[in-house]
Protein backbone atom coordinates (compact mmCIF):
# COMPACT_ATOMS: atom_id res chain seq x y z
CA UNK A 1 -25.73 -13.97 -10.12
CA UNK A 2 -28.27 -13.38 -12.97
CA UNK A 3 -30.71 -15.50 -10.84
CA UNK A 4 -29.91 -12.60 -8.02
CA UNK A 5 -30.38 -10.20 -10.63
CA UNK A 6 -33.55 -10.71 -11.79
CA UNK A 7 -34.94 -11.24 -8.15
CA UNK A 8 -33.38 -7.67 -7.37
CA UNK A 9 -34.93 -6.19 -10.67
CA UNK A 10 -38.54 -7.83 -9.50
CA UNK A 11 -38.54 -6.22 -6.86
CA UNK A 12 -37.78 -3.06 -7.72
CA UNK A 13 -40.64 -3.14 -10.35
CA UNK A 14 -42.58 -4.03 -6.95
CA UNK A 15 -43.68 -7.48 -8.18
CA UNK A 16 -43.98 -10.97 -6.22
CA UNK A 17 -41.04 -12.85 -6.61
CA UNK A 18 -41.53 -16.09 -7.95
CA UNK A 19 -41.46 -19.35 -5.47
CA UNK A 20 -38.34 -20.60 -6.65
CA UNK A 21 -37.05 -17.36 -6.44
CA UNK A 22 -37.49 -16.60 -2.85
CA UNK A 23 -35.43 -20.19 -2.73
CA UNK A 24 -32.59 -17.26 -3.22
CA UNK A 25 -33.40 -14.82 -0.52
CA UNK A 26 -31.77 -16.68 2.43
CA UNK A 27 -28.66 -17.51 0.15
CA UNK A 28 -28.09 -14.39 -0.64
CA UNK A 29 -28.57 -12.94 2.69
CA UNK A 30 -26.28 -15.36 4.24
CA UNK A 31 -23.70 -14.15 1.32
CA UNK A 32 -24.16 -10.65 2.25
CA UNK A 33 -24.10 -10.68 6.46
CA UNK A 34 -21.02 -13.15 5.78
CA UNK A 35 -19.28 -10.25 3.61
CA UNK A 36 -20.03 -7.46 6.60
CA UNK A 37 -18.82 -10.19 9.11
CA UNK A 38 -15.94 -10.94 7.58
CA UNK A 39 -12.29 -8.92 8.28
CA UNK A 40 -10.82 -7.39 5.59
CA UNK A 41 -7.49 -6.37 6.68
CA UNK A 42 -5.74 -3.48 4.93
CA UNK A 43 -2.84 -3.46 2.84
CA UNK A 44 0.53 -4.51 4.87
CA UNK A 45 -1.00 -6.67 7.12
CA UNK A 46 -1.35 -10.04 6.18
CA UNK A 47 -2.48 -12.47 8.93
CA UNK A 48 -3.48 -15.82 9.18
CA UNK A 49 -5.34 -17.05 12.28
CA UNK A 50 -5.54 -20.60 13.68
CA UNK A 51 -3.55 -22.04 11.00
CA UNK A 52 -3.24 -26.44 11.67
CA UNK A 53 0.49 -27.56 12.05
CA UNK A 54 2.74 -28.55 9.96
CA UNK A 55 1.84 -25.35 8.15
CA UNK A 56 3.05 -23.90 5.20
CA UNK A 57 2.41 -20.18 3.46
CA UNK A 58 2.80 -17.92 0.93
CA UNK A 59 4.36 -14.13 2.40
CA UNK A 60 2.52 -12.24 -0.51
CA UNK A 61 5.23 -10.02 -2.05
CA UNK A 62 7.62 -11.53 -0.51
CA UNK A 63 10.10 -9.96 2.27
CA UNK A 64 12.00 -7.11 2.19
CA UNK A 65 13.95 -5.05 5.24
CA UNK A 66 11.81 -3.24 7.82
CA UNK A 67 9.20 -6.01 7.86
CA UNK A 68 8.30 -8.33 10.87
CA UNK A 69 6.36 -11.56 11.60
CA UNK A 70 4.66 -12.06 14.63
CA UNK A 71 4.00 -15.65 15.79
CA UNK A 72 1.70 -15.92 18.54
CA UNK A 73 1.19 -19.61 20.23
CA UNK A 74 1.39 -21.76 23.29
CA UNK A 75 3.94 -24.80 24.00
CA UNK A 76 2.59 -27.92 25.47
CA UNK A 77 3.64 -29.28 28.53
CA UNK A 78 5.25 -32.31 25.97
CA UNK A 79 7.17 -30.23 23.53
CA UNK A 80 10.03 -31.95 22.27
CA UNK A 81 11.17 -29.25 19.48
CA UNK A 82 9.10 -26.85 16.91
CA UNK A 83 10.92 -24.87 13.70
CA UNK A 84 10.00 -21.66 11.73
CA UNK A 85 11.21 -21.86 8.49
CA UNK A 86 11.19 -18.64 6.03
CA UNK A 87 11.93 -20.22 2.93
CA UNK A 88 12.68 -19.31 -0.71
CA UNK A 89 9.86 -20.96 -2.40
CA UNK A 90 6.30 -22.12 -1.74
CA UNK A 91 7.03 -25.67 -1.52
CA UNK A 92 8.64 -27.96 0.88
CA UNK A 93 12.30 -28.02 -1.78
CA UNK A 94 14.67 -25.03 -2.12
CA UNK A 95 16.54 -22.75 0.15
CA UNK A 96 15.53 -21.93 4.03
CA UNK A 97 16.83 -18.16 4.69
CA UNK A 98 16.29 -18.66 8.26
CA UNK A 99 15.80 -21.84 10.48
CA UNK A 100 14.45 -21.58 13.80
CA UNK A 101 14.37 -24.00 15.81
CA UNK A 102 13.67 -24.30 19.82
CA UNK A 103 14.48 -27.92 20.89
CA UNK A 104 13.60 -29.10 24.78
CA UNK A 105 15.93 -32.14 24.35
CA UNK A 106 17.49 -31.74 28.22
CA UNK A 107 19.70 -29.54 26.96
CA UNK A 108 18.09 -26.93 26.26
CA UNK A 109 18.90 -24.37 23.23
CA UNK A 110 17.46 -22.34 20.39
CA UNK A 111 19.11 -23.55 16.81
CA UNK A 112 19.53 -21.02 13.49
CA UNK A 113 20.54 -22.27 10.88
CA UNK A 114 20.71 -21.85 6.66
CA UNK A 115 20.00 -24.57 4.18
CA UNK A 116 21.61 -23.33 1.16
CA UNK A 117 21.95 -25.75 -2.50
CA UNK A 118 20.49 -28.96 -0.77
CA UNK A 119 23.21 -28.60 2.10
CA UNK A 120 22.90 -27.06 6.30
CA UNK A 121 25.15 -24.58 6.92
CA UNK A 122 26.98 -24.24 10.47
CA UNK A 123 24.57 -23.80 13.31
CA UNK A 124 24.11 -20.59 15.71
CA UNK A 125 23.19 -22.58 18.80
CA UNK A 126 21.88 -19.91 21.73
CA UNK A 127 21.79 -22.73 24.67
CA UNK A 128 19.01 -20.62 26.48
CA UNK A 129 15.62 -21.29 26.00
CA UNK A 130 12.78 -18.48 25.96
CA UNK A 131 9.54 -20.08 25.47
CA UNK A 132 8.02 -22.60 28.66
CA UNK A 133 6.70 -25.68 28.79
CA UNK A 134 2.47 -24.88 28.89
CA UNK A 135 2.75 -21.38 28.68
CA UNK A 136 1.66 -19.27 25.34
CA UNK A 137 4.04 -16.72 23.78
CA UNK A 138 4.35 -13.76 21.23
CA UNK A 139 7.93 -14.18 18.82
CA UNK A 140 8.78 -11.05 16.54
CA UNK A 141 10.96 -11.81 13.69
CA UNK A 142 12.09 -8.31 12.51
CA UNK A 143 14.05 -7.83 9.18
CA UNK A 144 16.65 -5.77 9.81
CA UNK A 145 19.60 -4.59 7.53
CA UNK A 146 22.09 -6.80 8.71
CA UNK A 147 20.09 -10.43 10.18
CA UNK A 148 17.16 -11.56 11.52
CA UNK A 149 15.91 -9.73 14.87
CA UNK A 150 14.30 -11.96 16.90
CA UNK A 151 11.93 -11.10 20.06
CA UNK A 152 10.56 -13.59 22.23
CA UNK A 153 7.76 -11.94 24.55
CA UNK A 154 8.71 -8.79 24.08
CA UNK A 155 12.61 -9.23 25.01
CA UNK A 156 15.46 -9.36 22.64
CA UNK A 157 16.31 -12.58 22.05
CA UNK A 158 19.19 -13.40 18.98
CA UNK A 159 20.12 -11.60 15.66
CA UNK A 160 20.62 -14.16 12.74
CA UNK A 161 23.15 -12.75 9.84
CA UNK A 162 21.38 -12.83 6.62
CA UNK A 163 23.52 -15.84 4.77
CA UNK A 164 20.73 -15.23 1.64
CA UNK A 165 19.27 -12.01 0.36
CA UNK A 166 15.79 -11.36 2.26
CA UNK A 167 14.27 -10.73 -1.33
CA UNK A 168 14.55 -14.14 -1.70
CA UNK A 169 12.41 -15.59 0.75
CA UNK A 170 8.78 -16.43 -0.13
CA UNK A 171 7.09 -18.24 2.21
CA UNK A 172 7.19 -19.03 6.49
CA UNK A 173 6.88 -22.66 7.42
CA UNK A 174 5.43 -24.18 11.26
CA UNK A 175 6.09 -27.48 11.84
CA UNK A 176 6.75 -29.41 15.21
CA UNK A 177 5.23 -29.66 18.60
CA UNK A 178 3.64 -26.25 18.83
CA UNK A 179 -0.16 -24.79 18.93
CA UNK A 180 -0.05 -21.63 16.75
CA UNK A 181 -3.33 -18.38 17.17
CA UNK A 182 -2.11 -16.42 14.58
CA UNK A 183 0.97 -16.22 12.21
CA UNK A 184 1.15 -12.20 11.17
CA UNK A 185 3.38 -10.42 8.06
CA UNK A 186 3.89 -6.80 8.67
CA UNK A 187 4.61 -4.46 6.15
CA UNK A 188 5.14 -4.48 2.81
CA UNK A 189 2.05 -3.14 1.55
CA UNK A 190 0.90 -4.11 -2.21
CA UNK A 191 4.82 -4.26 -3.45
CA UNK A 192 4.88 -7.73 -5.94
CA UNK A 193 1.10 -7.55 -6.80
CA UNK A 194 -1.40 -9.25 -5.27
CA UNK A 195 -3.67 -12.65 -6.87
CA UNK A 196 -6.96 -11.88 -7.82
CA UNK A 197 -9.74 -15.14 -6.53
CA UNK A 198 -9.02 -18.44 -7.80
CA UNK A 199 -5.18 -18.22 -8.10
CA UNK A 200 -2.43 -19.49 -6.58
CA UNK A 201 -0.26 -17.75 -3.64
CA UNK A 202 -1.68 -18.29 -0.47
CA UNK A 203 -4.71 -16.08 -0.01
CA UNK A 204 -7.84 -17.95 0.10
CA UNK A 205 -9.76 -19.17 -3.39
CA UNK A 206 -6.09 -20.12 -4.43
CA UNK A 207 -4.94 -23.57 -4.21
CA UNK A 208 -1.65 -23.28 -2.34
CA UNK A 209 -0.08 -21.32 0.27
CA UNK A 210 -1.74 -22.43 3.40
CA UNK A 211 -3.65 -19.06 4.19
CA UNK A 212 -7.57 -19.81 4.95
CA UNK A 213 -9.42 -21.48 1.90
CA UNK A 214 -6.94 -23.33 1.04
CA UNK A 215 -6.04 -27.33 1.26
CA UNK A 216 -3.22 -26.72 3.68
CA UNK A 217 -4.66 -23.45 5.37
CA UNK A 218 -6.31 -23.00 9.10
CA UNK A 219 -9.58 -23.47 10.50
CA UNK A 220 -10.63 -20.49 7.86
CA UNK A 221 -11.17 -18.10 10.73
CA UNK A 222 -9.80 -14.80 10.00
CA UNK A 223 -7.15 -14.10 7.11
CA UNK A 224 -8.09 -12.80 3.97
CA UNK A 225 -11.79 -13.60 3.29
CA UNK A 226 -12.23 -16.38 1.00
CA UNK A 227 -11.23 -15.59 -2.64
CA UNK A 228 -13.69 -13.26 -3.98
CA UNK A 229 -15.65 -12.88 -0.68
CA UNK A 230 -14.36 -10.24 0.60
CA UNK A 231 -14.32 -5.83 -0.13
CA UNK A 232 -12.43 -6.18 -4.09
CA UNK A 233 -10.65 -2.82 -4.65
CA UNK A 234 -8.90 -1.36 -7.54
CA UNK A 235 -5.90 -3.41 -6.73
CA UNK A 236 -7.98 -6.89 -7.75
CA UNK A 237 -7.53 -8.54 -3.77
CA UNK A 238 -9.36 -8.34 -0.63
CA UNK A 239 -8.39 -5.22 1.31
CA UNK A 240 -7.26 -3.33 -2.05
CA UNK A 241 -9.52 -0.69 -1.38
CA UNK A 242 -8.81 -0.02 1.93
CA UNK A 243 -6.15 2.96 2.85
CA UNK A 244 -2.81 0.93 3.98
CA UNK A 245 -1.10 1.18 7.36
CA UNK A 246 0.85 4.50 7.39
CA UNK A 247 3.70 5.19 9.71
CA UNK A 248 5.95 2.54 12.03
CA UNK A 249 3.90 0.34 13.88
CA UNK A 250 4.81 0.82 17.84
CA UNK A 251 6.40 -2.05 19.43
CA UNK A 252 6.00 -2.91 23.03
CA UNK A 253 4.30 0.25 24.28
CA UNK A 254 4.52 0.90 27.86
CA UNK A 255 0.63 0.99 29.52
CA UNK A 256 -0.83 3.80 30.07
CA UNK A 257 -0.40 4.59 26.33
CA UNK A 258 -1.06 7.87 24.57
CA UNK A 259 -0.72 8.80 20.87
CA UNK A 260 -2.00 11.71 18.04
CA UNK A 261 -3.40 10.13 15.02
CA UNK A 262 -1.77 11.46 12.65
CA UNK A 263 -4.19 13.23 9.91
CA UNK A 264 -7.24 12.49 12.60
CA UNK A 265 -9.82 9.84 11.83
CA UNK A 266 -11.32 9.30 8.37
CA UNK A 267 -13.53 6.39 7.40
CA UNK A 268 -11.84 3.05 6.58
CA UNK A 269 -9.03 4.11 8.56
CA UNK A 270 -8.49 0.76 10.53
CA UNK A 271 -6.04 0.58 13.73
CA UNK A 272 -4.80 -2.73 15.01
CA UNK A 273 -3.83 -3.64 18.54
CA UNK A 274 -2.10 -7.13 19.70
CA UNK A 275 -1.37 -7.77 23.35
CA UNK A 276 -1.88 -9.90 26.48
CA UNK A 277 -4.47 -9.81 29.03
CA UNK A 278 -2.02 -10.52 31.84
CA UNK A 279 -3.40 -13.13 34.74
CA UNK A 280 -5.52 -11.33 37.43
CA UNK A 281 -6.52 -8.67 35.27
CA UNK A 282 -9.01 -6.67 36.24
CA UNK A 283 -10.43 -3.89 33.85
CA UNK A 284 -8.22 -2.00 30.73
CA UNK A 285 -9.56 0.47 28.60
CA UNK A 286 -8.86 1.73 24.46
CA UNK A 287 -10.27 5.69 23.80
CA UNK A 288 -10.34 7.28 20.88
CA UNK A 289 -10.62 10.69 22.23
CA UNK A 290 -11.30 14.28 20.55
CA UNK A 291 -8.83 16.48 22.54
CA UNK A 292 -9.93 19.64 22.38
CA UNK A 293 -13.32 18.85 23.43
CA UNK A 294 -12.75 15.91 25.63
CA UNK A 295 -15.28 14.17 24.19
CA UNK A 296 -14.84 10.38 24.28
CA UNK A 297 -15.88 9.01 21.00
CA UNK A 298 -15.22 5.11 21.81
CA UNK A 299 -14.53 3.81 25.34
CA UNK A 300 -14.07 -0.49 25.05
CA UNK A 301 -13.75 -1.30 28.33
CA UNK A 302 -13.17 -5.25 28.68
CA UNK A 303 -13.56 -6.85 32.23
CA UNK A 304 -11.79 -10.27 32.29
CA UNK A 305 -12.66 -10.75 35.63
CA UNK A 306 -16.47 -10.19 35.01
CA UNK A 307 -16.27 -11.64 31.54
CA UNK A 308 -17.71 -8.49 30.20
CA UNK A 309 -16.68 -6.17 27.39
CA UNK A 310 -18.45 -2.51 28.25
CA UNK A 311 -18.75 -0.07 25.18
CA UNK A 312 -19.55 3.79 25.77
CA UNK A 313 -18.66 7.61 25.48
CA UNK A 314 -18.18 10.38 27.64
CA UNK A 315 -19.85 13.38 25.55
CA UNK A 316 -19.54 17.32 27.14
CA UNK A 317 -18.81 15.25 30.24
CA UNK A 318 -21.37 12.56 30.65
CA UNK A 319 -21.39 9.28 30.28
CA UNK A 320 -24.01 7.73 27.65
CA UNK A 321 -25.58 4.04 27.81
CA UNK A 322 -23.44 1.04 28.08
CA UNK A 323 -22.95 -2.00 25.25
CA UNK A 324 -22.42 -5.03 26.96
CA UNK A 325 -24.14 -7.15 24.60
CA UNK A 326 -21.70 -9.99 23.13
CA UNK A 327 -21.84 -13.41 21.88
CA UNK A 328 -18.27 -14.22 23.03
CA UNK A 329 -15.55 -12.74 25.37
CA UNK A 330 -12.24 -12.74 23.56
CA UNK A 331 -10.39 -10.65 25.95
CA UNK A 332 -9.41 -13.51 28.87
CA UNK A 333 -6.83 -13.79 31.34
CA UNK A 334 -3.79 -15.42 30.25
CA UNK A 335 -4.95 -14.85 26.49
CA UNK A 336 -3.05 -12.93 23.83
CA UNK A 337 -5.49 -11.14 21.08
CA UNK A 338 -4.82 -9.48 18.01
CA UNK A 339 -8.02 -6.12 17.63
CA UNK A 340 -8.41 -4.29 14.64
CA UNK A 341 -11.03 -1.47 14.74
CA UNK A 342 -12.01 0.05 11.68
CA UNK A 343 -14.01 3.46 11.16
CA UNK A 344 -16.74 3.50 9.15
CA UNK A 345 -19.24 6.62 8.25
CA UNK A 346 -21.77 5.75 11.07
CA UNK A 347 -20.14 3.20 13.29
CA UNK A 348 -16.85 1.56 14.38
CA UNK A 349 -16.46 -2.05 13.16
CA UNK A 350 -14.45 -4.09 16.18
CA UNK A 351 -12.46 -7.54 14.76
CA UNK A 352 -10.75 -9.87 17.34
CA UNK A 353 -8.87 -12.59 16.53
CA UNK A 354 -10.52 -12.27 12.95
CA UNK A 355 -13.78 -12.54 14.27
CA UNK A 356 -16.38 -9.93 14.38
CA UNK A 357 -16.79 -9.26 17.78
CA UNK A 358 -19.70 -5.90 17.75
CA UNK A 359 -20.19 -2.67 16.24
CA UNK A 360 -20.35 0.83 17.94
CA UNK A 361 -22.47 4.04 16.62
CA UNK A 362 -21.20 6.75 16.22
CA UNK A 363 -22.56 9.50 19.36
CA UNK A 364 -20.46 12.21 17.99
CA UNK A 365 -18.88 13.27 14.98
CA UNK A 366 -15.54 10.88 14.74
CA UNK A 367 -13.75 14.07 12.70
CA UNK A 368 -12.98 14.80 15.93
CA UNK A 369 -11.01 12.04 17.15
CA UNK A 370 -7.52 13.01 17.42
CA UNK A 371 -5.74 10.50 20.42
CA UNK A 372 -5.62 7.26 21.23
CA UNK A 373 -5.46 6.15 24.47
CA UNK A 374 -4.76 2.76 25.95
CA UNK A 375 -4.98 2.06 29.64
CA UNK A 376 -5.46 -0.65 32.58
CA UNK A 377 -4.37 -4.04 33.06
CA UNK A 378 -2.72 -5.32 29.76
CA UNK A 379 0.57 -6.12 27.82
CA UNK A 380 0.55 -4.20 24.83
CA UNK A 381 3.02 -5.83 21.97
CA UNK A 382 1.64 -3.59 19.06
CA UNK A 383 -0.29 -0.51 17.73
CA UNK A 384 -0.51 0.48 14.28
CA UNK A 385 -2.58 2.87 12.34
């Protein structure tokens, strides 16, 4: 960095950078558009996206009651059996609070289970199965006050007794015959501190954990930037200095969908969206909508069918020019997708899957924005702001 520094100092003294200097210029540009591409997400949301199985991470402060996990994945067509573990240490010994374990075996059933001092406890055995061969799926693990609430697709599926206090559990394991998009942990904000780059716990820089950027993390897609790459606010890790998820997120929403923001929109104020384009879906729509004008601040208008994702607003009752531009289509039939739009001061930054998908100006002032509305052909599993 004092290499960078004394480039940025030339030039602001309006003097030719040196050749081996200007060596720098495309490094540090890469460095910089890498930082604006990259999602930060805000404190309580930790997410991990296309993590390789077996798998193994940290759940950064650990879990406490009114927390979820969602696991979203597909089953292959030669699934034999798959397990969640959420266990009480960051290694592969030690106590399993919950075992979860779908086995296609001819029988089918869905074991849970406890392994408590190096011994199994007595199994739950629900002999129904929820998940289909070569089909993908959304499972919500919700911490309640008396077990484990477990969701499969949106349904209610079994409630697992805590046998060990939820404080104790530090970590979520995926191993088994299973292809895994994105392993969420929601809630919990900032509670047990949070590793600054270079250390150990699971976000990326740190050597264990098996979030991005590390040994045993995904493809590095999505999570927490890598290490020190990312926004660094006051609370020393990526996302720090973002403004956390307020409220209860909104499970299973029935489409159309309309909600007040609370407080209105304010810049950094991110809002995050999972769901399903269903098959033979046509056209949906997300507005963030000023009320008392009608003014439509942000219309994203995917088209699965046209492989198209249309951006626009509707200002004093006209429509302004479409944004169609896009270097990839992440909203497909069949697909789930996990959106986070963030507000900034002159444009909303739009994440899928991790990935930076585009940006939208701002037409009109976003003070305004009051509602969110969410409507057309999709299967919305979450919305939080």
């Amino acid at each position: 960095m004092q290499r960078f520094s004394k480039v940025s100092s030339g030039i602001k003294r309006g003097k030719n950078p040196s050749a081996a200097d200007q060596t720098w210029f495309p490094v540090v540009l890469a460095v910089l558009l890498r930082a604006a591409m990259t999602f930060v997400p805000p404190p309580g949301y930790q997410p991990v996206y296309n993590p390789r199985i077996p798998y193994l991470g940290a759940i950064h402060g650990g879990l406490r009651e009114g927390m979820s996990i969602s696991i979203l994945g597909s089953i292959p067509k030669d699934i034999s059996r798959f397990h969640v573990n959420l266990r009480c240490s960051e290694s592969e010994s030690g106590d399993i609070a919950l075992h979860f374990n779908p086995r296609f075996d001819g029988w089918d059933k869905v074991v849970f289970n406890t392994f408590k001092d190096g011994c199994w406890e007595s199994e739950e055995k629900v002999r129904r199965m929820p998940f289909t061969e070569g089909h993908a799926f959304e499972t919500l693990i919700g911490v309640g006050a008396k077990g484990y609430e477990v969701k499969v697709n949106g349904k209610d599926f079994h409630t697992f007794k805590h046998r060990l206090p939820v404080q104790q559990v530090r970590a979520i394991q995926v191993e088994g015959d299973v292809s895994i998009q994105s392993i969420i942990v929601i809630g919990g904000g900032t509670a047990g501190g949070s590793p600054g780059c270079g250390m150990e716990g699971g976000y990326p820089g740190g050597m264990g954990g098996g979030f991005p950027g590390g040994p045993a993390g995904g493809s590095g897609q999505g999570g927490f930037p890598g290490g020190c790459g990312g926004i660094i606010g006051p609370g020393g890790f990526p996302g720090s200095g973002l403004p956390g998820l307020g409220g209860q997120p909104i499970h299973n929403p029935a489409v159309p969908f309309s909600i007040l923001i609370p407080g209105g929109m304010h810049p950094k104020r991110t809002f995050i969206i999972r769901g399903q384009v269903p098959f033979g879906a046509n056209r949906m729509a997300i507005n963030f909508v000023a009320s008392r004008s009608g003014n439509m601040a942000l219309h994203l208008n995917p088209r699965p069918k046209d492989g198209e994702v249309v951006r626009n607003s509707l200002i004093e009752g006209d429509w302004g020019k479409e944004e169609r531009q896009l270097s990839t289509n992440p909203f497909r039939e069949g697909q789930f997708f996990d959106m986070s739009i963030r507000c900034g001061n002159k444009k909303f930054k739009v994440f899928v899957n991790g990935e930076h998908v585009f940006d939208f100006s701002h037409r009109t002032s976003f003070h305004e924005i009051d509602t969110l509305e969410i409507r057309g052909d999709v299967q919305i599993y979450y919305v939080h702001f």
